[in-house]
N, C-alpha and C. Protein backbone atom coordinates (compact mmCIF):
# COMPACT_ATOMS: atom_id res chain seq x y z
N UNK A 1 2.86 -14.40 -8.53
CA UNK A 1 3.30 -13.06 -8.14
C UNK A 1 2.34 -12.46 -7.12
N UNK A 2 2.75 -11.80 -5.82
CA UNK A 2 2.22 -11.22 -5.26
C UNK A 2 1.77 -9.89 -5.27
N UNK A 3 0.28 -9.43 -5.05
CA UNK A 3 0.04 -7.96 -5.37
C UNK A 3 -0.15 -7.19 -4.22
N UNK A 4 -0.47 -6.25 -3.99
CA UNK A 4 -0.71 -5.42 -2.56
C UNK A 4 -2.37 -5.47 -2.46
N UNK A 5 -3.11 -5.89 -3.01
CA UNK A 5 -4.98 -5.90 -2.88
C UNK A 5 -5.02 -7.71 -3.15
N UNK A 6 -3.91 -8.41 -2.21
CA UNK A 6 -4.49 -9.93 -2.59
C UNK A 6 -3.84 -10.37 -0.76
N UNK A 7 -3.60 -11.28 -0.65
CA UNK A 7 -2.73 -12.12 0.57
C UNK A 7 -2.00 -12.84 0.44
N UNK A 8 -0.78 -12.84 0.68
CA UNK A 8 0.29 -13.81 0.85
C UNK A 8 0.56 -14.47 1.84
N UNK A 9 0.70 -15.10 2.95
CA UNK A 9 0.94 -15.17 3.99
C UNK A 9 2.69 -16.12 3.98
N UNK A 10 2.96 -16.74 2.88
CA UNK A 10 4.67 -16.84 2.85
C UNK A 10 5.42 -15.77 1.90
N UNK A 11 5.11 -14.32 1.65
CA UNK A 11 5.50 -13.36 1.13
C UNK A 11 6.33 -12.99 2.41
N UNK A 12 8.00 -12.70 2.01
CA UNK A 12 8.89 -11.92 3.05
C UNK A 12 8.68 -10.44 3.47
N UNK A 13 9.19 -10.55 4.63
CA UNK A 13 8.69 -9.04 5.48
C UNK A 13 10.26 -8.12 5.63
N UNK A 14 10.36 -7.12 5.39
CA UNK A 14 11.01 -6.28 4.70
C UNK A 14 11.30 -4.78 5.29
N UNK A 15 10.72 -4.89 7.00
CA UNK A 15 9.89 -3.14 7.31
C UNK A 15 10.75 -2.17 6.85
N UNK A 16 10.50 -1.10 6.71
CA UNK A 16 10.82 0.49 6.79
C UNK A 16 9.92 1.37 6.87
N UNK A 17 10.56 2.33 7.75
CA UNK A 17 9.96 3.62 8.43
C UNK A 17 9.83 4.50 7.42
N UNK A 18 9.09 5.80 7.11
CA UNK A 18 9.38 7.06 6.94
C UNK A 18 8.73 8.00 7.44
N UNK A 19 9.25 9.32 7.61
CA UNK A 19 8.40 10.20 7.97
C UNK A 19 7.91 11.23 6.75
N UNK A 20 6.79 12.04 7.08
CA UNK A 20 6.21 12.66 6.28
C UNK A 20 5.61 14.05 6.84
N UNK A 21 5.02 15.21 6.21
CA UNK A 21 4.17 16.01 6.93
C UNK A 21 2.74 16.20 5.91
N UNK A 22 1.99 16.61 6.87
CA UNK A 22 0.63 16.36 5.72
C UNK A 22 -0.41 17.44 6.82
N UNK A 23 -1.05 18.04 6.61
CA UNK A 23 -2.32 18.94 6.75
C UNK A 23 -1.74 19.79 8.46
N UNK A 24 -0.24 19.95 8.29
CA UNK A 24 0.72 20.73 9.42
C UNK A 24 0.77 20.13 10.07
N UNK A 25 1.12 18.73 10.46
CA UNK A 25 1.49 17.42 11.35
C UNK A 25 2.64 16.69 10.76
N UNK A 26 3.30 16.27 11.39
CA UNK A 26 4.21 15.17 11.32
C UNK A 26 3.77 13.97 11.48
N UNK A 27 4.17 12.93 10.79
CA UNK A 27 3.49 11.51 10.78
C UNK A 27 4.83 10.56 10.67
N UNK A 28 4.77 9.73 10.83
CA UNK A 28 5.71 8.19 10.58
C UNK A 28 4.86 7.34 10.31
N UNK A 29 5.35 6.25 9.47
CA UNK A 29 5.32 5.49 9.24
C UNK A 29 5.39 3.71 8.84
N UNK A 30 5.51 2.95 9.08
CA UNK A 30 5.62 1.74 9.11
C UNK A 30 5.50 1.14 7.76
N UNK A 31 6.50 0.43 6.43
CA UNK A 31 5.68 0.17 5.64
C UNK A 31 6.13 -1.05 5.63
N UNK A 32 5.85 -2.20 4.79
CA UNK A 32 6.65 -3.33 4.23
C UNK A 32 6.82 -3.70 2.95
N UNK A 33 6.91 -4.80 2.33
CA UNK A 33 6.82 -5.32 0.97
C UNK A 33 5.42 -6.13 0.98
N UNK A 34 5.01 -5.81 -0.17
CA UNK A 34 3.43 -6.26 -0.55
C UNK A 34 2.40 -5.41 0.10
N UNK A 35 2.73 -3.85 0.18
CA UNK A 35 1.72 -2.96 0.11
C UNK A 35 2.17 -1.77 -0.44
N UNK A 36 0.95 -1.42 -0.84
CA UNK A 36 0.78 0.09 -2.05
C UNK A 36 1.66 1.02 -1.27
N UNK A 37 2.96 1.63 -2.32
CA UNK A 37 3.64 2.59 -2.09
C UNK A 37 4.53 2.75 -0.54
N UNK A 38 5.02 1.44 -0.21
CA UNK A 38 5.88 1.25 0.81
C UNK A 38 7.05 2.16 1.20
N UNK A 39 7.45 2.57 -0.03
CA UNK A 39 9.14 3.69 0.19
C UNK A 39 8.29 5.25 0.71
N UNK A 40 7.31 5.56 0.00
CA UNK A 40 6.88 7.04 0.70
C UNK A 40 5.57 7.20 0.54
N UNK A 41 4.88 8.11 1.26
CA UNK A 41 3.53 8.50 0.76
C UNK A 41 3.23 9.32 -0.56
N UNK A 42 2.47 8.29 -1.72
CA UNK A 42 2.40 8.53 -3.09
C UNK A 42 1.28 9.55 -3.60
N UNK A 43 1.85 10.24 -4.37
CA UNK A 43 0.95 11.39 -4.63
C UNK A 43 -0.81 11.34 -4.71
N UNK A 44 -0.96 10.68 -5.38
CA UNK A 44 -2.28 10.65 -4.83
C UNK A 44 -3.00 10.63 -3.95
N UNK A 45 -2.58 9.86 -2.93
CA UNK A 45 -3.00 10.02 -1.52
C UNK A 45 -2.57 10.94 -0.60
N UNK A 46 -1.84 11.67 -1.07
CA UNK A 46 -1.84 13.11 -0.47
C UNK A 46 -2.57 14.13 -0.94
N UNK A 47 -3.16 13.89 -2.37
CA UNK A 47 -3.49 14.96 -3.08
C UNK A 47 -4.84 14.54 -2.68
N UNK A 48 -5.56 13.16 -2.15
CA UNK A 48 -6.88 13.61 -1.52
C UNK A 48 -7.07 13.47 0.20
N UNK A 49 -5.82 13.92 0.71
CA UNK A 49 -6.26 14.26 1.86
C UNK A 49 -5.59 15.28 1.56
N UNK A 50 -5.09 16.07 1.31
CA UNK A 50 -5.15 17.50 1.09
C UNK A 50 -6.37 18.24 0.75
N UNK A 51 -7.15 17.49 0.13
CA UNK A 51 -8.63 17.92 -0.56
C UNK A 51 -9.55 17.43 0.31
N UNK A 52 -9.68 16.75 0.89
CA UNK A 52 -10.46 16.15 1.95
C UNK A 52 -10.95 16.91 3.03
N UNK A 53 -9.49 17.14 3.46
CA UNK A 53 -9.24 17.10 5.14
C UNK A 53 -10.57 18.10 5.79
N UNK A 54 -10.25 19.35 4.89
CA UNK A 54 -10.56 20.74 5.26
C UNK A 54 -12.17 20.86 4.72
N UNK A 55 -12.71 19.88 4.40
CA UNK A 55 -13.81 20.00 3.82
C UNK A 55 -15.16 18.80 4.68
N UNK A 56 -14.00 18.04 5.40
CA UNK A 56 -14.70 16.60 6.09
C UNK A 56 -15.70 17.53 7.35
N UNK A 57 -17.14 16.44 7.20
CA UNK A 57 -18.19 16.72 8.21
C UNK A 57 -17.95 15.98 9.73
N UNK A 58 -18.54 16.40 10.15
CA UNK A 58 -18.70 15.68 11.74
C UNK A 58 -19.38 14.30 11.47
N UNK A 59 -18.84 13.07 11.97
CA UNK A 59 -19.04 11.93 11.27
C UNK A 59 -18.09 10.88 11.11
N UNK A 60 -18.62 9.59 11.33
CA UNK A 60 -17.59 8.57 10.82
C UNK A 60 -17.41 8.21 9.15
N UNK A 61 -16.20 7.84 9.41
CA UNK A 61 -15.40 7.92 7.93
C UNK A 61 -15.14 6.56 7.79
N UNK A 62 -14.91 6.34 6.37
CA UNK A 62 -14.88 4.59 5.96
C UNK A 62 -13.10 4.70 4.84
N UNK A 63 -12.37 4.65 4.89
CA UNK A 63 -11.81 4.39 4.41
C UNK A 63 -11.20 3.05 3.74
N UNK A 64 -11.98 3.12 2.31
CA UNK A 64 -11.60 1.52 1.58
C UNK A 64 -10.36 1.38 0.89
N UNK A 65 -9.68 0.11 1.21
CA UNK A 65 -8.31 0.12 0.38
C UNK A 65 -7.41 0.92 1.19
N UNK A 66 -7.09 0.97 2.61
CA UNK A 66 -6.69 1.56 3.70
C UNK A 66 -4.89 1.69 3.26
N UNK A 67 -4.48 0.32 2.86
CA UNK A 67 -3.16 0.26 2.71
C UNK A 67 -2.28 0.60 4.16
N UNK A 68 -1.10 1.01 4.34
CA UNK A 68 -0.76 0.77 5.74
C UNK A 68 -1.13 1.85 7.02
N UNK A 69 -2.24 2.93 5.97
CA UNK A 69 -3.00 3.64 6.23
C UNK A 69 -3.15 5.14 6.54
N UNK A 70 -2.12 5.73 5.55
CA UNK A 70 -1.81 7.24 5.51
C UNK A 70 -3.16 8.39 5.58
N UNK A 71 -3.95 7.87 4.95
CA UNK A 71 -5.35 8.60 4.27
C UNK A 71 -6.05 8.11 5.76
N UNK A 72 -6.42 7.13 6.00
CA UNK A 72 -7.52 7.26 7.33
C UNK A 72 -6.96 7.56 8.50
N UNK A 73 -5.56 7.45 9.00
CA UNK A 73 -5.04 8.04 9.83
C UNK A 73 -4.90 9.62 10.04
N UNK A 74 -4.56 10.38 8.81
CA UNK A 74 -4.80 11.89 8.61
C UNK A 74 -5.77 12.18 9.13
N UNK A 75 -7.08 11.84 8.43
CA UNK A 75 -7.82 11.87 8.29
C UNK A 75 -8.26 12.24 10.08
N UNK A 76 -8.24 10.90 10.66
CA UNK A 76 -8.25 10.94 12.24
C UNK A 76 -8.11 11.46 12.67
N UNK A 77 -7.06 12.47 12.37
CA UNK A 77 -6.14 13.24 13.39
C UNK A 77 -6.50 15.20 12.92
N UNK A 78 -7.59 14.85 12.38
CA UNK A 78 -8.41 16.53 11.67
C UNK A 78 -9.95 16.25 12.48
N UNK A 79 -9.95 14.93 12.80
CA UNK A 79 -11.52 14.55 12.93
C UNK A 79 -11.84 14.21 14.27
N UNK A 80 -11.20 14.67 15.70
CA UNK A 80 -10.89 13.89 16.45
C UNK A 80 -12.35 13.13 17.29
N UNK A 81 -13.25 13.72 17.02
CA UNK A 81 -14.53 13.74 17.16
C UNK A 81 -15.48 12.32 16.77
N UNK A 82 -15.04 11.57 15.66
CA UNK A 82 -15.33 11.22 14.64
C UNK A 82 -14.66 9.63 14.69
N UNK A 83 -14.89 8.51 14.61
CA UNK A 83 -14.07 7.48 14.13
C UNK A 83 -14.13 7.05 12.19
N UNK A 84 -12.68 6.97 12.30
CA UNK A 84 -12.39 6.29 11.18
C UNK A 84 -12.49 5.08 10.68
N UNK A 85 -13.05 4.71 9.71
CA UNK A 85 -12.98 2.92 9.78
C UNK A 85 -12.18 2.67 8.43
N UNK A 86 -10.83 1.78 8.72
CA UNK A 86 -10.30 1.57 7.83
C UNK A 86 -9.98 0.14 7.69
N UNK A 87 -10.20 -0.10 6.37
CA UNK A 87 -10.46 -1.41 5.81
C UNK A 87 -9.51 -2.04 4.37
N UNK A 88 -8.97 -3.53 4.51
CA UNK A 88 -8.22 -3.62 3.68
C UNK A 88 -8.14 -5.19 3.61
N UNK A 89 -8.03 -5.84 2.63
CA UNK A 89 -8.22 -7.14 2.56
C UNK A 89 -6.79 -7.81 2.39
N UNK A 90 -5.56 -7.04 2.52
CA UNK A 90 -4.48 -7.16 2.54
C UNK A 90 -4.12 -7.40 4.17
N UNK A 91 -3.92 -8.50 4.70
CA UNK A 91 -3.81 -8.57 6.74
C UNK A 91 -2.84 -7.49 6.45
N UNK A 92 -1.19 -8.01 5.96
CA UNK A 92 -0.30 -7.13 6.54
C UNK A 92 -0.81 -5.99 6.06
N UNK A 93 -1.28 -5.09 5.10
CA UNK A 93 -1.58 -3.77 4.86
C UNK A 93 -2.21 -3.21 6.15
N UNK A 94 -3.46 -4.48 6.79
CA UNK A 94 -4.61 -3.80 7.67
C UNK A 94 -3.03 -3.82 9.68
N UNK A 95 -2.72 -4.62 9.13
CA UNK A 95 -1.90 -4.98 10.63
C UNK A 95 -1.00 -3.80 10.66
N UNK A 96 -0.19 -3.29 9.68
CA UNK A 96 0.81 -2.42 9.60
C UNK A 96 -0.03 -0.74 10.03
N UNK A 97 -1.62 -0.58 9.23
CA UNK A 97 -2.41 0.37 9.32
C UNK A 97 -2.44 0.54 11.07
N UNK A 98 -3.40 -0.66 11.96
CA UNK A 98 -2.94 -0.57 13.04
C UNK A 98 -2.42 -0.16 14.09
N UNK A 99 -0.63 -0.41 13.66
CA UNK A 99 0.06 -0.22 14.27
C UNK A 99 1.04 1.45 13.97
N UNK A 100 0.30 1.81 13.00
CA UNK A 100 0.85 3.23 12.44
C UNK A 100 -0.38 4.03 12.98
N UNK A 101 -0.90 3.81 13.54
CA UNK A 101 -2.24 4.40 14.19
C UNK A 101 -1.57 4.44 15.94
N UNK A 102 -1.04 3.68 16.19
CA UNK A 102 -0.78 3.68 17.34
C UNK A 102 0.77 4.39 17.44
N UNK A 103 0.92 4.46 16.49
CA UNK A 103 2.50 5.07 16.45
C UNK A 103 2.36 6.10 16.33
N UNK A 104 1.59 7.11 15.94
CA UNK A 104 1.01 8.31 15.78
C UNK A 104 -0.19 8.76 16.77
N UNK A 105 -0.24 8.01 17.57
CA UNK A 105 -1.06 8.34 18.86
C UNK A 105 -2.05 8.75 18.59
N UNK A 106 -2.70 7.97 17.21
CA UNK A 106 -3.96 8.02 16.59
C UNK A 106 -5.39 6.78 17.58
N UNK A 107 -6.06 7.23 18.13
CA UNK A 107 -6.47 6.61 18.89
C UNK A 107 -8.65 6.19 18.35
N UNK A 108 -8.51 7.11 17.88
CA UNK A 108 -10.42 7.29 17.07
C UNK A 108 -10.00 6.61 15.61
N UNK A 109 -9.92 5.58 15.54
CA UNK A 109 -9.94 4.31 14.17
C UNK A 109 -10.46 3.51 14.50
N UNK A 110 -11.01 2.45 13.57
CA UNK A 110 -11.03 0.78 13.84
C UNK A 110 -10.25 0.45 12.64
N UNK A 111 -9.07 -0.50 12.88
CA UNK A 111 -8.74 -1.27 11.74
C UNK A 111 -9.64 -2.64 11.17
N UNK A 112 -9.84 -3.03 9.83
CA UNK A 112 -9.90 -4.50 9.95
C UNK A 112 -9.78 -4.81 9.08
N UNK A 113 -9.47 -6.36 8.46
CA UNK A 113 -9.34 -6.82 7.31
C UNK A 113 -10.81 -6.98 6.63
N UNK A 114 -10.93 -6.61 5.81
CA UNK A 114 -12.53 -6.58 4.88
C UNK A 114 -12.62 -6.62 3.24
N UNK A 115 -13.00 -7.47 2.40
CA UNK A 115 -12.79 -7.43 1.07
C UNK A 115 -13.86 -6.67 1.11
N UNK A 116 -13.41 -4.88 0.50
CA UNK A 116 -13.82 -4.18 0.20
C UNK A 116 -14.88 -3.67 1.38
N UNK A 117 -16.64 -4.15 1.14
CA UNK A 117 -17.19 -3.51 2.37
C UNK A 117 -17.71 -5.21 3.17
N UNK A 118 -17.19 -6.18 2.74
CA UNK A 118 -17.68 -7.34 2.87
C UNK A 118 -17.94 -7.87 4.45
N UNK A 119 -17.21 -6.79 5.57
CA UNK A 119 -17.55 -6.67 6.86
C UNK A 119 -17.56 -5.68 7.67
N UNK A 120 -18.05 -5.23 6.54
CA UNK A 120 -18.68 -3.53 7.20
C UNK A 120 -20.10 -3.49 7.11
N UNK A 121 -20.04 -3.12 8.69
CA UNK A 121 -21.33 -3.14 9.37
C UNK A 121 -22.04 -2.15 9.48
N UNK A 122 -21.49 -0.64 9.52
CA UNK A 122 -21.77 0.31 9.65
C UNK A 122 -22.38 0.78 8.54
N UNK A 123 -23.48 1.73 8.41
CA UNK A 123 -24.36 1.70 6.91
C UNK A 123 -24.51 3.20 7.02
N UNK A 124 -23.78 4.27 7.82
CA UNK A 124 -24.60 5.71 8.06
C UNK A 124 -23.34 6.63 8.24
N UNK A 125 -21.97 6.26 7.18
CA UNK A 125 -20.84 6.93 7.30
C UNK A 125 -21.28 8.29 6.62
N UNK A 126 -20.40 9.43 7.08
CA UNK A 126 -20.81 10.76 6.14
C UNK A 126 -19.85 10.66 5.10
N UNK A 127 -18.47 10.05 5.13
CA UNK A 127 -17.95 9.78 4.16
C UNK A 127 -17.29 8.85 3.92
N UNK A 128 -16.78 8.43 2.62
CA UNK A 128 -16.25 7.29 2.33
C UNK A 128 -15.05 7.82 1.50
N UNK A 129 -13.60 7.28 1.72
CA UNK A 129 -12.66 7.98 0.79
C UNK A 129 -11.96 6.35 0.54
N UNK A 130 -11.14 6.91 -0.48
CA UNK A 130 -10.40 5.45 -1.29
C UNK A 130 -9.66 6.45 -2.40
N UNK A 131 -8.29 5.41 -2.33
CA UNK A 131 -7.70 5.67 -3.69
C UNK A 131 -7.16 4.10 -3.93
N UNK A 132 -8.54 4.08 -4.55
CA UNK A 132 -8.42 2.67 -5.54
C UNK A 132 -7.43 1.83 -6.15
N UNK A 133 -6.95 0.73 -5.59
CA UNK A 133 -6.40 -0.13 -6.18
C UNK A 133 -6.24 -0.39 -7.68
N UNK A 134 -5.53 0.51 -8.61
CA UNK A 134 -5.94 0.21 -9.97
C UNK A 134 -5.47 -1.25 -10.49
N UNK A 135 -4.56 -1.88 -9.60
CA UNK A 135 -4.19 -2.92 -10.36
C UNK A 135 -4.47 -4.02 -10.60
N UNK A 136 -5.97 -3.92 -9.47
CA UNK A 136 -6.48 -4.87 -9.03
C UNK A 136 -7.66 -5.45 -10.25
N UNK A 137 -7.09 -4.32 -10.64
CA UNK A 137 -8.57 -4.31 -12.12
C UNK A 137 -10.41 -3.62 -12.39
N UNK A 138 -10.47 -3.08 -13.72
CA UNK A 138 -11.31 -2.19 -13.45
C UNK A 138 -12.80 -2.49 -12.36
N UNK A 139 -12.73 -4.02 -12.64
CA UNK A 139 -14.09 -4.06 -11.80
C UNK A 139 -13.92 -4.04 -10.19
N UNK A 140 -12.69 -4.46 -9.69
CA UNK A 140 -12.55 -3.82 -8.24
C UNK A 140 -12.82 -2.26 -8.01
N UNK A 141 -12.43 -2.09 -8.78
CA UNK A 141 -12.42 -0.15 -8.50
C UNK A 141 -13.90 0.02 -8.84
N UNK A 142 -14.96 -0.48 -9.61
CA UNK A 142 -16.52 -0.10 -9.83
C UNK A 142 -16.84 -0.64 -8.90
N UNK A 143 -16.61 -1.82 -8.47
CA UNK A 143 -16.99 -1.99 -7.09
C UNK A 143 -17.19 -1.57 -5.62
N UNK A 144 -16.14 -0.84 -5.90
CA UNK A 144 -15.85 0.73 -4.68
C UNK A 144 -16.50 1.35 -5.02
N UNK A 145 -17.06 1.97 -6.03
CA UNK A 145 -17.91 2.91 -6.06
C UNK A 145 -19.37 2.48 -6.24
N UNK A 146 -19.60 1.37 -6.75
CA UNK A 146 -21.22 0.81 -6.65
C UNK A 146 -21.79 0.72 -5.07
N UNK A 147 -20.53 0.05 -4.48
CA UNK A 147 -20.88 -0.29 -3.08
C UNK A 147 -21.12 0.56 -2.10
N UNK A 148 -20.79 2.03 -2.64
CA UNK A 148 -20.36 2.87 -1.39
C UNK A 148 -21.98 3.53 -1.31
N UNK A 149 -22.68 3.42 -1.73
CA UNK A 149 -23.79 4.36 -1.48
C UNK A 149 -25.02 3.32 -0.78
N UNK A 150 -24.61 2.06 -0.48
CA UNK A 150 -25.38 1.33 0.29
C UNK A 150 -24.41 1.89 2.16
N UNK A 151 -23.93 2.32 1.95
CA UNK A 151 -23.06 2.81 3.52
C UNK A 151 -22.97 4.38 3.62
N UNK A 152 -23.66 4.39 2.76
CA UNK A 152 -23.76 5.69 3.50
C UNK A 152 -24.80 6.57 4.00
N UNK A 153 -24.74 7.59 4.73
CA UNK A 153 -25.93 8.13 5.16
C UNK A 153 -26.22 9.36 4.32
N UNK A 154 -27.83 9.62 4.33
CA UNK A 154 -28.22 10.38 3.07
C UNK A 154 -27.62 12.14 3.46
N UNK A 155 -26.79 12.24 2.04
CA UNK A 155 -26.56 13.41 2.40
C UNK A 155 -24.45 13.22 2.20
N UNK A 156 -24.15 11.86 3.04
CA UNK A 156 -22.71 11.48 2.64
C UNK A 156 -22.08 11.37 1.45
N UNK A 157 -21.10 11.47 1.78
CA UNK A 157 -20.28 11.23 0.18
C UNK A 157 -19.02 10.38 -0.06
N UNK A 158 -19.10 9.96 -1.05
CA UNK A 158 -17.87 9.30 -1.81
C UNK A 158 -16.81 9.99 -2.59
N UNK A 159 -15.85 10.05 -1.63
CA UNK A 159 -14.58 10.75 -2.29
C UNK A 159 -13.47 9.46 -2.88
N UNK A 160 -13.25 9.74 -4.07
CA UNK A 160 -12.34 9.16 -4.54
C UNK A 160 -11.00 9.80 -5.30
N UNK A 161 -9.68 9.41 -4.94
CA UNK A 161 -8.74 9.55 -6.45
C UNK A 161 -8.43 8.83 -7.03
N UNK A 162 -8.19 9.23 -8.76
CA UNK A 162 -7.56 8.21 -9.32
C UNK A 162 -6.97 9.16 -10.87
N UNK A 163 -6.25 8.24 -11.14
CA UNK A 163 -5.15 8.62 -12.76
C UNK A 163 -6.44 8.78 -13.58
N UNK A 164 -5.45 10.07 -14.39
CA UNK A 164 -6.31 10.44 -15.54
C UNK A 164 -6.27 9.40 -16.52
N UNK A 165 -5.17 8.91 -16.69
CA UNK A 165 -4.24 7.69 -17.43
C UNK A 165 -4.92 6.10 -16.87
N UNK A 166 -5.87 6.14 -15.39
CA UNK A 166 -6.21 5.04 -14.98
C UNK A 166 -7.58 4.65 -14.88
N UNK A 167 -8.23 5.24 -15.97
CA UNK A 167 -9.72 5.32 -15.72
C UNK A 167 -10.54 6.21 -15.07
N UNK A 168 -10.09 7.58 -14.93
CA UNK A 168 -10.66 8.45 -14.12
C UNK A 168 -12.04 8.86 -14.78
N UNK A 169 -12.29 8.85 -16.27
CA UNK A 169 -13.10 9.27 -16.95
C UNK A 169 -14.58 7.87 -17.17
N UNK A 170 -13.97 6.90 -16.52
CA UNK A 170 -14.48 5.72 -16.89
C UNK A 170 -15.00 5.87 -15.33
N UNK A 171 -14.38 6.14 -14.11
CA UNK A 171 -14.80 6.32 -12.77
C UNK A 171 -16.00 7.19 -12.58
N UNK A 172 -16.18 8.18 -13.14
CA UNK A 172 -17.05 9.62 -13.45
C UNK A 172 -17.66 9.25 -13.65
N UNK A 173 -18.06 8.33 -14.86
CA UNK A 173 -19.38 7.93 -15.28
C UNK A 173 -20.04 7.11 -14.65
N UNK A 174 -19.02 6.00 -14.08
CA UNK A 174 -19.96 5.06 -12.87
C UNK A 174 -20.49 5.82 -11.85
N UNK A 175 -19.99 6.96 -11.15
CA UNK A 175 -20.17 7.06 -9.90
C UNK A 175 -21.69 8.48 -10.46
N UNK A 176 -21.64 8.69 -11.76
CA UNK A 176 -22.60 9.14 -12.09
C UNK A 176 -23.86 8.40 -12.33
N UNK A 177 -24.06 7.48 -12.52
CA UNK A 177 -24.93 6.22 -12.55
C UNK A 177 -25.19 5.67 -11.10
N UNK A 178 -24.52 5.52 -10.67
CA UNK A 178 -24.84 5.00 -9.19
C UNK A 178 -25.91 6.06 -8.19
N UNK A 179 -24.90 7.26 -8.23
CA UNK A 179 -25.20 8.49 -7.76
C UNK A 179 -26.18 9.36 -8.19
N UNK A 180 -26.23 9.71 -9.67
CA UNK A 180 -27.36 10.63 -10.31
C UNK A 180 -26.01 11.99 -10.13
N UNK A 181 -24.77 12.04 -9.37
CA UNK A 181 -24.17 13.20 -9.53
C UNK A 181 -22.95 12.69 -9.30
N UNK A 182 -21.93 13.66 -10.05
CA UNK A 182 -20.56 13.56 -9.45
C UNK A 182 -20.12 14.89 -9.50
N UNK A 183 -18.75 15.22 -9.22
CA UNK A 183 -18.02 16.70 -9.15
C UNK A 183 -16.86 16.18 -9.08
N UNK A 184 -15.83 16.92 -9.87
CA UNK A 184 -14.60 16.42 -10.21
C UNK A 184 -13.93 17.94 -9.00
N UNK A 185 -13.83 17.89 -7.90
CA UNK A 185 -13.26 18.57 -6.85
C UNK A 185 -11.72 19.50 -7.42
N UNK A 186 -10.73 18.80 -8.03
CA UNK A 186 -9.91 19.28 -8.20
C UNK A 186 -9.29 18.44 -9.05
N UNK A 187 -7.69 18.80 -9.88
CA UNK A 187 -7.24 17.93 -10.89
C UNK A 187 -6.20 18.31 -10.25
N UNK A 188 -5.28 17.73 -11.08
CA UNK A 188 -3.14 17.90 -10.17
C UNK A 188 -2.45 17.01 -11.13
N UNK A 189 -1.64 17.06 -11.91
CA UNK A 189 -0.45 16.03 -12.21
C UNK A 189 -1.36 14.46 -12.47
N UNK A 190 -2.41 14.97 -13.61
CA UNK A 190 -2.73 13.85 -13.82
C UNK A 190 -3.95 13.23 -13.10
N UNK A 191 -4.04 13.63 -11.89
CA UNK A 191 -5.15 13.08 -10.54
C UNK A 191 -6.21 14.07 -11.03
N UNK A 192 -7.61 12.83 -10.60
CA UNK A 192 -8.25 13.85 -10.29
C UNK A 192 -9.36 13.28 -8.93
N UNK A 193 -9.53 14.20 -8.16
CA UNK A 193 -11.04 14.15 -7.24
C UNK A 193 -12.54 14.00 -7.45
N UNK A 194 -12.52 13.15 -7.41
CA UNK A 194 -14.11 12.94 -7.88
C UNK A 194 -14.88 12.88 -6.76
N UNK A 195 -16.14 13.83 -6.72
CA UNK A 195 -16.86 13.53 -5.31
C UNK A 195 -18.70 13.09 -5.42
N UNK A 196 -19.25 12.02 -5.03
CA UNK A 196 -20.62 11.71 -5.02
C UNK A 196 -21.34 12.23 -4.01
N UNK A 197 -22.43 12.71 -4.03
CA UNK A 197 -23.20 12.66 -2.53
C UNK A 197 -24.88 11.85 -2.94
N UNK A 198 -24.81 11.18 -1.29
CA UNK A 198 -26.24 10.30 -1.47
C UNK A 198 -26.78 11.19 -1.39
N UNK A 199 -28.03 11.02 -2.18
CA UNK A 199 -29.35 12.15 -2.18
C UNK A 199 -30.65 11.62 -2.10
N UNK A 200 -30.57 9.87 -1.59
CA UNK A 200 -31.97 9.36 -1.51
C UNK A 200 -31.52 8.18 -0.53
């Protein structure tokens, strides 16, 4: 069985469009089969770039677990200043991200395929956002958050969402251990925002 955080390369291709609005923009989209939330943009990932957007520093951004790339594209398009780096170990997720970047005349990104930060070069992002692959299993998702404070610059932060129902309380505590702090930003239908900042 194929998942959306693995690779297929004889998995069938399937596209559809949609459009959306998000932080008073219009967006489209590109999605296919074998990536996270293909029919529309899924609540969570609206509910942390809604929380994000208006709060993001001057600075490049890392977006892990990019998917066909709703969250680092927004993101882009609040930040114009700023490149996004979005990353996904899924090709078609990172190829589709791409090309929905260019379809949105999103031009300040880098796409690439990367297990997790495994070719990320950049070590001095101000932030890092993700909404974690839960299915991929709990230690992918601690992994996103162990990893993120070797990339970032002191003072940056790790924004994450995830289900109350999906380990959010189990997320808190890692990113409290890693970090020495967390802040639960906001809650919604289950979600919640969890935010780290490096402090050494």
């Amino acid at each position: 069985m194929s998942h959306y955080f693995t690779n297929d390369e004889n998995q069938k291709s399937n596209e559809k469009e949609f459009q959306t609005e998000m932080l008073g923009k219009k967006f489209k989209f590109i999605t296919d089969i074998g990536v996270f939330s293909k029919g529309e943009l899924d609540d969570a990932s609206r509910f942390l770039i809604e929380t994000i957007a208006p709060m993001l520093p001057k600075g490049d951004v890392l977006d892990v677990g990019c998917g066909y790339g709703a969250i680092g594209i927004s993101l882009a398009s609040v930040n114009l200043e700023s490149t996004v780096h979005m990353v996904d170990i899924n090709l078609r997720a990172a190829d589709l991200a791409h090309r929905n970047a260019e379809k949105n005349s999103i031009s300040n990104v880098l796409v690439y395929e990367s297990n997790l930060y495994q070719k990320v070069e950049k070590k001095d992002f101000v932030s890092i956002v993700s909404n974690p692959p839960i299915r991929a299993g709990k230690k992918v998702v601690h992994d996103i958050l162990a990893g993120a404070i070797d990339y970032l610059a002191n003072g940056g932060t790790l924004t994450i969402v995830i289900g109350k129902q999906h380990g959010a309380a189990s997320a808190e505590k890692q990113m409290e251990v890693v970090f020495g702090n967390v802040h639960r930003l906001d809650r919604k239908k289950g979600f919640w925002i969890l935010q780290s900042t490096k402090m050494r």
